[in-house]
C-alpha atoms as a PDB file:
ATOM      1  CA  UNK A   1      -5.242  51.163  27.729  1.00  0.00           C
ATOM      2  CA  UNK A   2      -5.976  47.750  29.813  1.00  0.00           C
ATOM      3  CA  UNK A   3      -9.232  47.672  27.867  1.00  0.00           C
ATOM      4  CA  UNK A   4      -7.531  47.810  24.159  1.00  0.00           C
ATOM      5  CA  UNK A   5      -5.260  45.674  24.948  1.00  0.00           C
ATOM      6  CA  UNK A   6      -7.887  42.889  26.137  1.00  0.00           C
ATOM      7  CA  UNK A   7     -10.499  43.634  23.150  1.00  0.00           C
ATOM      8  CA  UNK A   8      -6.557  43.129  20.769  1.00  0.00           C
ATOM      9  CA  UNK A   9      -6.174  40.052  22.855  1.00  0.00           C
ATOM     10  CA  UNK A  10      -9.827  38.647  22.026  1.00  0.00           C
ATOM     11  CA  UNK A  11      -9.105  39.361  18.271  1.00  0.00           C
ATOM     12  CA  UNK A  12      -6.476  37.554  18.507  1.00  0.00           C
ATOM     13  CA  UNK A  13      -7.584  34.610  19.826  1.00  0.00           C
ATOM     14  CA  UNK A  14     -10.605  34.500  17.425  1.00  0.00           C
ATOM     15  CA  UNK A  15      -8.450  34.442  14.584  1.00  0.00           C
ATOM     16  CA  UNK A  16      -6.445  31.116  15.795  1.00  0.00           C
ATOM     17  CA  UNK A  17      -7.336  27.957  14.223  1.00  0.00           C
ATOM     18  CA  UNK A  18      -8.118  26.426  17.666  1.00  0.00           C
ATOM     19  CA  UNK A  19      -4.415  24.224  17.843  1.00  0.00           C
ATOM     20  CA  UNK A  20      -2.657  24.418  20.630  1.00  0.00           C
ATOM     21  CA  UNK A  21       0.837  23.112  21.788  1.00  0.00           C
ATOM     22  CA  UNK A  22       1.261  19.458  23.038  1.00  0.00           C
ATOM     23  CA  UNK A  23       2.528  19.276  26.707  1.00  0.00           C
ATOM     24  CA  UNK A  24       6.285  17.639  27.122  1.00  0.00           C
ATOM     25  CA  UNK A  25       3.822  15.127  28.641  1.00  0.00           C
ATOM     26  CA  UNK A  26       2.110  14.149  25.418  1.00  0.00           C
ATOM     27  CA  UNK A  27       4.955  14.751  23.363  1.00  0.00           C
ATOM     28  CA  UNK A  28       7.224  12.099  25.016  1.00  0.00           C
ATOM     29  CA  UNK A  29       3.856   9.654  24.971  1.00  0.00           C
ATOM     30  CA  UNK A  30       3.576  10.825  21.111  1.00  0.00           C
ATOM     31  CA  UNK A  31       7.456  10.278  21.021  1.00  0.00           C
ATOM     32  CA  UNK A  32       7.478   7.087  22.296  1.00  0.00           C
ATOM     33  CA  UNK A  33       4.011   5.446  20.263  1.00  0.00           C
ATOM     34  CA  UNK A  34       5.753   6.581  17.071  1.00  0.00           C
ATOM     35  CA  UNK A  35       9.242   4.972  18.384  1.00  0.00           C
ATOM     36  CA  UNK A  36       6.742   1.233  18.645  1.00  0.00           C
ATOM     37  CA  UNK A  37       5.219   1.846  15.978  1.00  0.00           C
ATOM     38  CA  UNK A  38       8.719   1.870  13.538  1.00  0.00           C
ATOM     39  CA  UNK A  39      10.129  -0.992  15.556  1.00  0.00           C
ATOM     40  CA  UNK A  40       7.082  -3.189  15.262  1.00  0.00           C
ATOM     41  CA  UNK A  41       6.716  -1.804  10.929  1.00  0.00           C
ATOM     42  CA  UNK A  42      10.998  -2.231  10.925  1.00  0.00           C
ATOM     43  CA  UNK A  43      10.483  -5.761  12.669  1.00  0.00           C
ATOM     44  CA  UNK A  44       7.751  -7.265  10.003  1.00  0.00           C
ATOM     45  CA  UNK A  45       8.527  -5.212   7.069  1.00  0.00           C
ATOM     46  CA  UNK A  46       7.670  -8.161   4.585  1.00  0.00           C
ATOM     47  CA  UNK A  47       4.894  -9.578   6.866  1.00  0.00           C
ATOM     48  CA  UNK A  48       2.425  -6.374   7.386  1.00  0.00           C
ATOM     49  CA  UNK A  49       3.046  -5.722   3.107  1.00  0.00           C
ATOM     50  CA  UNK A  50       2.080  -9.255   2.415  1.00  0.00           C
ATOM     51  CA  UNK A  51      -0.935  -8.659   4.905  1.00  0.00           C
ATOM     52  CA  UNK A  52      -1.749  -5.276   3.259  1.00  0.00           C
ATOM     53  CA  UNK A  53      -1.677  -7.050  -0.398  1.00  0.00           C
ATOM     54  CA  UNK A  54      -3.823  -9.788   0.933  1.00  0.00           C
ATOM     55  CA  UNK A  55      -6.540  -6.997   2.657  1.00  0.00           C
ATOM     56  CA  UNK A  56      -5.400  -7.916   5.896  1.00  0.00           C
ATOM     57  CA  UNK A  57      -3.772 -10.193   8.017  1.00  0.00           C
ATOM     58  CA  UNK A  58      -1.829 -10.582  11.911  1.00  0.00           C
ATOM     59  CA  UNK A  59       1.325  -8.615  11.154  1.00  0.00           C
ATOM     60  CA  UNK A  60      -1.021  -5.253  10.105  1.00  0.00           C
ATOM     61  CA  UNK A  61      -3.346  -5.660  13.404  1.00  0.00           C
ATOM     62  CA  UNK A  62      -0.250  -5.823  15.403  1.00  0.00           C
ATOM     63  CA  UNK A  63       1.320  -2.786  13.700  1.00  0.00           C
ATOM     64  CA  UNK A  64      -2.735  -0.989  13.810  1.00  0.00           C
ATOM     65  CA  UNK A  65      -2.700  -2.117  17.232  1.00  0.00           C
ATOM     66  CA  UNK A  66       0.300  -0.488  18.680  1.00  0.00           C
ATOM     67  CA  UNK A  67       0.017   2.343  16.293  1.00  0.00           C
ATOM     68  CA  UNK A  68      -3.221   2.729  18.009  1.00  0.00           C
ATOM     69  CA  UNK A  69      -5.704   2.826  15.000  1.00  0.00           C
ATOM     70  CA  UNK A  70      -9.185   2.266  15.812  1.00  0.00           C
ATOM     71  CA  UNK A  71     -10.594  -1.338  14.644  1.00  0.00           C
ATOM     72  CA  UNK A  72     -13.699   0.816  12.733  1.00  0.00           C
ATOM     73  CA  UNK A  73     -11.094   2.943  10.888  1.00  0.00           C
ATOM     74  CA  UNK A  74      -8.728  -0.037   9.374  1.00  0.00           C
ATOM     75  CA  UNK A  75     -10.848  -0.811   6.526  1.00  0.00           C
ATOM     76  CA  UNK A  76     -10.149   2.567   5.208  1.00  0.00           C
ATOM     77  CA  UNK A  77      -6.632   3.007   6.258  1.00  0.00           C
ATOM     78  CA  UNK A  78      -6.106  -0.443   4.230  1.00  0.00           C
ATOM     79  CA  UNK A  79      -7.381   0.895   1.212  1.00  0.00           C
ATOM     80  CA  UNK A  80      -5.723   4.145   1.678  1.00  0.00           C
ATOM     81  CA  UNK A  81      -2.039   2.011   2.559  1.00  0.00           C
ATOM     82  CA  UNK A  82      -2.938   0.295  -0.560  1.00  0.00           C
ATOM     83  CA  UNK A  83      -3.220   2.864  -2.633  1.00  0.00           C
ATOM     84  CA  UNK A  84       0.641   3.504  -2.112  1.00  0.00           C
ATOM     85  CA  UNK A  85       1.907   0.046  -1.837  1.00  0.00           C
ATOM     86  CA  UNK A  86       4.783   0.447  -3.644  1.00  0.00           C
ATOM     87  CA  UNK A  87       6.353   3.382  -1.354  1.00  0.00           C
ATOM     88  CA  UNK A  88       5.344   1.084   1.318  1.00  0.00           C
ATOM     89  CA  UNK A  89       6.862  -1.787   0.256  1.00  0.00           C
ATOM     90  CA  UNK A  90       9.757   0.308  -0.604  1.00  0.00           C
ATOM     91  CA  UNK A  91      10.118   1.958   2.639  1.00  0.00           C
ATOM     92  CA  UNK A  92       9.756   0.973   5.961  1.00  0.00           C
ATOM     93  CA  UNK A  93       9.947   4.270   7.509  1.00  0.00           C
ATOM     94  CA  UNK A  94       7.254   5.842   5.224  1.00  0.00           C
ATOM     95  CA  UNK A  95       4.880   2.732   6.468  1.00  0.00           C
ATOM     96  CA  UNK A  96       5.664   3.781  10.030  1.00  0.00           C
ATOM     97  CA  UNK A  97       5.308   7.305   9.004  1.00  0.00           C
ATOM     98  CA  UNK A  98       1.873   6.535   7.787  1.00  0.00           C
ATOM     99  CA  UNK A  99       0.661   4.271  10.809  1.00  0.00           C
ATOM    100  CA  UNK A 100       1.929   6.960  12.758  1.00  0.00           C
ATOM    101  CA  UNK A 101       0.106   9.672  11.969  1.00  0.00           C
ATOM    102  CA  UNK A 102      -3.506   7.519  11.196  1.00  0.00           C
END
């Protein structure tokens, strides 16, 4: 019986996609990134959309920076914020949606 249950319990496991759930640790770290990350978008709203028009600029490196965005990834994650400007302009809180999850 022991021995069913493990092989049922190694099936199992082979069939997850390999996520797992975030400790209360990293969710409150999570939490709190994404809680910077809309004040510093809700704070220079008009600032990081000028700087995303323009290809780049202070405002967006402060709001990559704290959203923690790696300086190798922003060129893309311009083009990709540009792609959308108009939500973004639109919206603060899809911008800091965005920068959050990048």
């Amino acid at each position: 019986m022991i021995r069913i249950c493990l092989v049922c319990l190694a099936f199992c496991a082979a069939c997850t996609d390999g996520s797992r759930l975030a400790s209360p640790a990293e969710m409150a770290a999570d939490q709190s990134r994404r809680g910077a990350v809309e004040l510093a978008v809700k704070s220079s709203h008009a600032a990081i959309i000028a700087d995303l028009r323009a290809g780049g600029g202070p405002a967006l490196s402060a709001a990559f920076d704290v959203a923690g965005v790696p300086l190798s990834d922003r060129p893309g994650r311009i083009l990709q914020l540009q792609s959308e400007l108009d939500i973004y302009a639109a919206s603060p809180g899809a911008l800091s949606l965005a920068l959050s999850l990048m």
